[in-house]
N, C-alpha and C. Protein backbone atom coordinates (compact mmCIF):
# COMPACT_ATOMS: atom_id res chain seq x y z
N UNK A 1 75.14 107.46 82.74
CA UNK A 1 76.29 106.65 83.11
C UNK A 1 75.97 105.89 84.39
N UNK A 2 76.45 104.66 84.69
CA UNK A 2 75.84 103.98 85.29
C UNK A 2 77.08 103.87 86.76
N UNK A 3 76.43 103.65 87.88
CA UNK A 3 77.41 103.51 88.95
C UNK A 3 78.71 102.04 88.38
N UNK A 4 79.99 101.92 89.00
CA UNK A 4 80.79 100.75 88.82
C UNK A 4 79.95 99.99 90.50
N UNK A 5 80.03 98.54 89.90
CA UNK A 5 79.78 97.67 90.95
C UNK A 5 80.70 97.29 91.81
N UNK A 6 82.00 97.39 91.19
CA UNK A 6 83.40 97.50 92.64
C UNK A 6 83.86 98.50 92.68
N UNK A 7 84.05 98.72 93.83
CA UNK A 7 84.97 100.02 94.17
C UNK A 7 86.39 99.48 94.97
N UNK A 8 87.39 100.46 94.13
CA UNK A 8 88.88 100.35 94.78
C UNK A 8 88.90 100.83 95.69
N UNK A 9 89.65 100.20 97.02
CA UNK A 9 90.14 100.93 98.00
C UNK A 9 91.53 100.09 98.93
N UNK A 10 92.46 100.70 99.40
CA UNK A 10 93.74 100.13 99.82
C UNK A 10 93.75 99.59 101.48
N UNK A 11 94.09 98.77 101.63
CA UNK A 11 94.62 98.07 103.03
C UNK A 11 95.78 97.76 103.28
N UNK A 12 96.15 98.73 104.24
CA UNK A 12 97.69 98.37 104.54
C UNK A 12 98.35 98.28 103.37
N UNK A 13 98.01 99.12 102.35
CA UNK A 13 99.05 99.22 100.99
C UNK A 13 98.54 98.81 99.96
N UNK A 14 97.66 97.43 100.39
CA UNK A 14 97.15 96.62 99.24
C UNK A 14 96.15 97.01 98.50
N UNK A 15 96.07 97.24 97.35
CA UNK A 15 94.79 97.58 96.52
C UNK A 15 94.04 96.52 96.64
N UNK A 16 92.43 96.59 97.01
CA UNK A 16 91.65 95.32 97.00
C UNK A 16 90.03 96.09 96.43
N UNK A 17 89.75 95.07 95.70
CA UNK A 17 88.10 95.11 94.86
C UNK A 17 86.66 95.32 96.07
N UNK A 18 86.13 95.79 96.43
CA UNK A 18 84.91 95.88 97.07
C UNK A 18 83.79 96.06 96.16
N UNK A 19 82.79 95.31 96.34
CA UNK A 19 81.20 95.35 95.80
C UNK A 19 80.67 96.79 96.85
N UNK A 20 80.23 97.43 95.65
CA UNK A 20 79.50 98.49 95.99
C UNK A 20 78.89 98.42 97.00
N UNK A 21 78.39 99.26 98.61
CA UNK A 21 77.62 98.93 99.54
C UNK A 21 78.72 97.57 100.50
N UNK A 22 80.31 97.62 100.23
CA UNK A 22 80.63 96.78 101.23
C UNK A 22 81.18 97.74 102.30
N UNK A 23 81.70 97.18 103.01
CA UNK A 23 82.06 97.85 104.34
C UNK A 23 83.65 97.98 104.37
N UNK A 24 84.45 98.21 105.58
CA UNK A 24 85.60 98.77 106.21
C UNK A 24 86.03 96.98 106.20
N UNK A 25 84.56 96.34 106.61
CA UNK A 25 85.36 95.10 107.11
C UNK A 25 85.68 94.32 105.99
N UNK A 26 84.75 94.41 104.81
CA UNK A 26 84.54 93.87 103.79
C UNK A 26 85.89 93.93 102.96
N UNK A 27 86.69 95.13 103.33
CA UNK A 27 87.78 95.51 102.33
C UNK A 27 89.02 94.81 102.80
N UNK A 28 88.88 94.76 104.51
CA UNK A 28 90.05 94.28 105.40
C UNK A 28 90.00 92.45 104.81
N UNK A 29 88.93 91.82 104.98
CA UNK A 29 88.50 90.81 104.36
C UNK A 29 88.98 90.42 103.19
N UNK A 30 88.99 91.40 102.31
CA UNK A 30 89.60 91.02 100.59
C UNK A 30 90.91 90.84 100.87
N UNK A 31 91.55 91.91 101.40
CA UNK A 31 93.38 91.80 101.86
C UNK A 31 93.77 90.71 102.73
N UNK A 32 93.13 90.76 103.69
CA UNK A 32 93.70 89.46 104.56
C UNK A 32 92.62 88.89 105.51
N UNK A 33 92.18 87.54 105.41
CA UNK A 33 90.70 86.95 106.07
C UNK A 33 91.42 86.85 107.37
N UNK A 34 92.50 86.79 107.68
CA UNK A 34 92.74 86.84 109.52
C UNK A 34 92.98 88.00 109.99
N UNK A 35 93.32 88.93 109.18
CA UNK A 35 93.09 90.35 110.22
C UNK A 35 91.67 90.78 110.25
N UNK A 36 90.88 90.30 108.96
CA UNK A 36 89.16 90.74 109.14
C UNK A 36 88.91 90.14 110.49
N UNK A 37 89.64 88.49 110.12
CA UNK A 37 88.70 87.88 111.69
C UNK A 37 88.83 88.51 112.89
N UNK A 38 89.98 89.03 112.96
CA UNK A 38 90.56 89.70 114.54
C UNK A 38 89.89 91.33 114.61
N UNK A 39 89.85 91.78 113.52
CA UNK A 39 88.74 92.83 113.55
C UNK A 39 87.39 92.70 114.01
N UNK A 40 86.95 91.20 113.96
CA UNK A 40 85.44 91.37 114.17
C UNK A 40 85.41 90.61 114.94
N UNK A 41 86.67 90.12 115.80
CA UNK A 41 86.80 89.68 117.69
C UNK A 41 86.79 90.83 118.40
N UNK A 42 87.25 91.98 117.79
CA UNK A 42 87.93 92.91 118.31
C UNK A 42 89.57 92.91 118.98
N UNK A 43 90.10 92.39 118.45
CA UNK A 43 91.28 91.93 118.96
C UNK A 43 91.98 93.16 117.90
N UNK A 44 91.72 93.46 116.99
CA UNK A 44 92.25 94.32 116.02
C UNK A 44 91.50 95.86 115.80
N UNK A 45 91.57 96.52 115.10
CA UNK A 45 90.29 97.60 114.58
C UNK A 45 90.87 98.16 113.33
N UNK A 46 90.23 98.67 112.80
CA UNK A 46 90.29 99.67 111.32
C UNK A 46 90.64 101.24 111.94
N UNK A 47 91.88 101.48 111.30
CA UNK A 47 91.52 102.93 111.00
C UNK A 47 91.26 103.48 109.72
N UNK A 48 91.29 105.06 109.70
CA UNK A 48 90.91 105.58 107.86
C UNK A 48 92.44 106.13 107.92
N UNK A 49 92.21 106.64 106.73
CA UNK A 49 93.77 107.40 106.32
C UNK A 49 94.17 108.30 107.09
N UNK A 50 93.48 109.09 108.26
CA UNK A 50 94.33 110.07 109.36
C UNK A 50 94.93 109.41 110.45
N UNK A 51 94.44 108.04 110.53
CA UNK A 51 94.68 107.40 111.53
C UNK A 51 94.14 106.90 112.88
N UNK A 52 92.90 107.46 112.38
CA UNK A 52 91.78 107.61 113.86
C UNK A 52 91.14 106.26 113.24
N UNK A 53 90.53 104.85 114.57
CA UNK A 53 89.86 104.18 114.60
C UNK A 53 88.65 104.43 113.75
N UNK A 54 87.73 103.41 112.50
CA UNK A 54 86.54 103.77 112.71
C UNK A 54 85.93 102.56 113.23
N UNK A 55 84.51 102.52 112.89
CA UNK A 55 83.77 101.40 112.88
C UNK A 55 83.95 100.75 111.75
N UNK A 56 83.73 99.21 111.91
CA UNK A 56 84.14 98.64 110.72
C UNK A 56 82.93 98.49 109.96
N UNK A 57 81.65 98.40 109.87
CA UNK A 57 80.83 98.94 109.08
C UNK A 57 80.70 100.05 108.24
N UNK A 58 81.68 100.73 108.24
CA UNK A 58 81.96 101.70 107.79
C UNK A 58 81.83 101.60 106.07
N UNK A 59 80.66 102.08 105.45
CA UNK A 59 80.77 102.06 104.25
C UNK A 59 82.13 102.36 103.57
N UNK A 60 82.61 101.49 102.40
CA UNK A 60 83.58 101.62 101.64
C UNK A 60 83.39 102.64 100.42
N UNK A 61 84.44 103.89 100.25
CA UNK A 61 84.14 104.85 98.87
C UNK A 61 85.18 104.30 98.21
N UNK A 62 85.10 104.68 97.22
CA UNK A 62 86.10 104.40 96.12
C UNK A 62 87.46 105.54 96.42
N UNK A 63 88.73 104.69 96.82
CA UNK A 63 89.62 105.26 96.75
C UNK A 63 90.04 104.87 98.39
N UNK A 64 89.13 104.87 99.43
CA UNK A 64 89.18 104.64 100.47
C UNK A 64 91.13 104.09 101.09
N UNK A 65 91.13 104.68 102.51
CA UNK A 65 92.52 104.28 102.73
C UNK A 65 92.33 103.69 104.27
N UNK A 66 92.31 102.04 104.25
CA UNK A 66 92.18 101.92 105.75
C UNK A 66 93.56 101.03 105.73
N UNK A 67 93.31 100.80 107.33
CA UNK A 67 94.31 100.18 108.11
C UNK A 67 94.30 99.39 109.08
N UNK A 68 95.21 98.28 109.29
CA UNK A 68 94.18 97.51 110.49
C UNK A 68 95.31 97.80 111.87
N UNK A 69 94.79 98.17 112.71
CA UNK A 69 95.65 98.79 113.66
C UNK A 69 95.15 98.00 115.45
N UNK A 70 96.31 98.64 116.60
CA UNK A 70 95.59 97.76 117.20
C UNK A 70 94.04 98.15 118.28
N UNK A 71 93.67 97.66 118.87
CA UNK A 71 92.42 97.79 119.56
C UNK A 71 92.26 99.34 120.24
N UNK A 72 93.18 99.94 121.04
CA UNK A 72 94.00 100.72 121.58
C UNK A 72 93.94 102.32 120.95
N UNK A 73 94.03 102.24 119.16
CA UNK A 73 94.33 103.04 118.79
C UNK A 73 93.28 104.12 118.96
N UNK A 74 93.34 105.64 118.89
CA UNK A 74 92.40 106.53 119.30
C UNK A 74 91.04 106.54 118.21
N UNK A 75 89.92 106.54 118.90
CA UNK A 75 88.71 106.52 117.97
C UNK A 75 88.15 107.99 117.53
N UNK A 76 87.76 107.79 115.75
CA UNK A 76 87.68 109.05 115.39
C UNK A 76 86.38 109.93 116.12
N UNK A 77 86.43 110.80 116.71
CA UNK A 77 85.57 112.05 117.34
C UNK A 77 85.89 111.65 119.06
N UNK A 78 87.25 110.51 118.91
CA UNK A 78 86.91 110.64 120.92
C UNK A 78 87.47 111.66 121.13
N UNK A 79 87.56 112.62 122.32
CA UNK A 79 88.12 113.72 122.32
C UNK A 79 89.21 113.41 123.86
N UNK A 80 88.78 111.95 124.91
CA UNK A 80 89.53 111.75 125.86
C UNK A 80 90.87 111.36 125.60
N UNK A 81 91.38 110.99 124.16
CA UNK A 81 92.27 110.11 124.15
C UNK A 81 93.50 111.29 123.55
């Protein structure tokens, strides 16, 4: 059985298509091209489904739950915040 070449994953609610091997930003991108852009000013950031910041390179899995949140929000493994 062969891998699928898109994988589902949700933004801010929205179900959106990713090519296998795309990223956090790649998915924010499918949902909305001005919150990707402000993600990759940094004016914005991604979190995952607990709510902790990641990196937006962040390989995309199938099923994936991000969010675009603001700059501010706590990053996953900081332990100061």
């Amino acid at each position: 059985m062969t891998e699928p070449e898109r994988l589902r994953a949700f933004v801010n609610g929205a179900a959106v298509e990713v090519t296998r091997g795309g990223t956090a930003l790649d998915a924010v991108r499918a949902a909305d091209s001005a919150a990707a852009d402000e993600v990759a000013a940094g004016t914005r950031a991604v979190a995952d489904s607990r709510g902790l910041v990641i990196d937006a390179s962040t390989p995309v899995t199938g099923g994936a739950v991000f969010r675009v949140v603001s700059p501010k929000a706590k990053r996953a493994g900081d332990a100061s915040a």
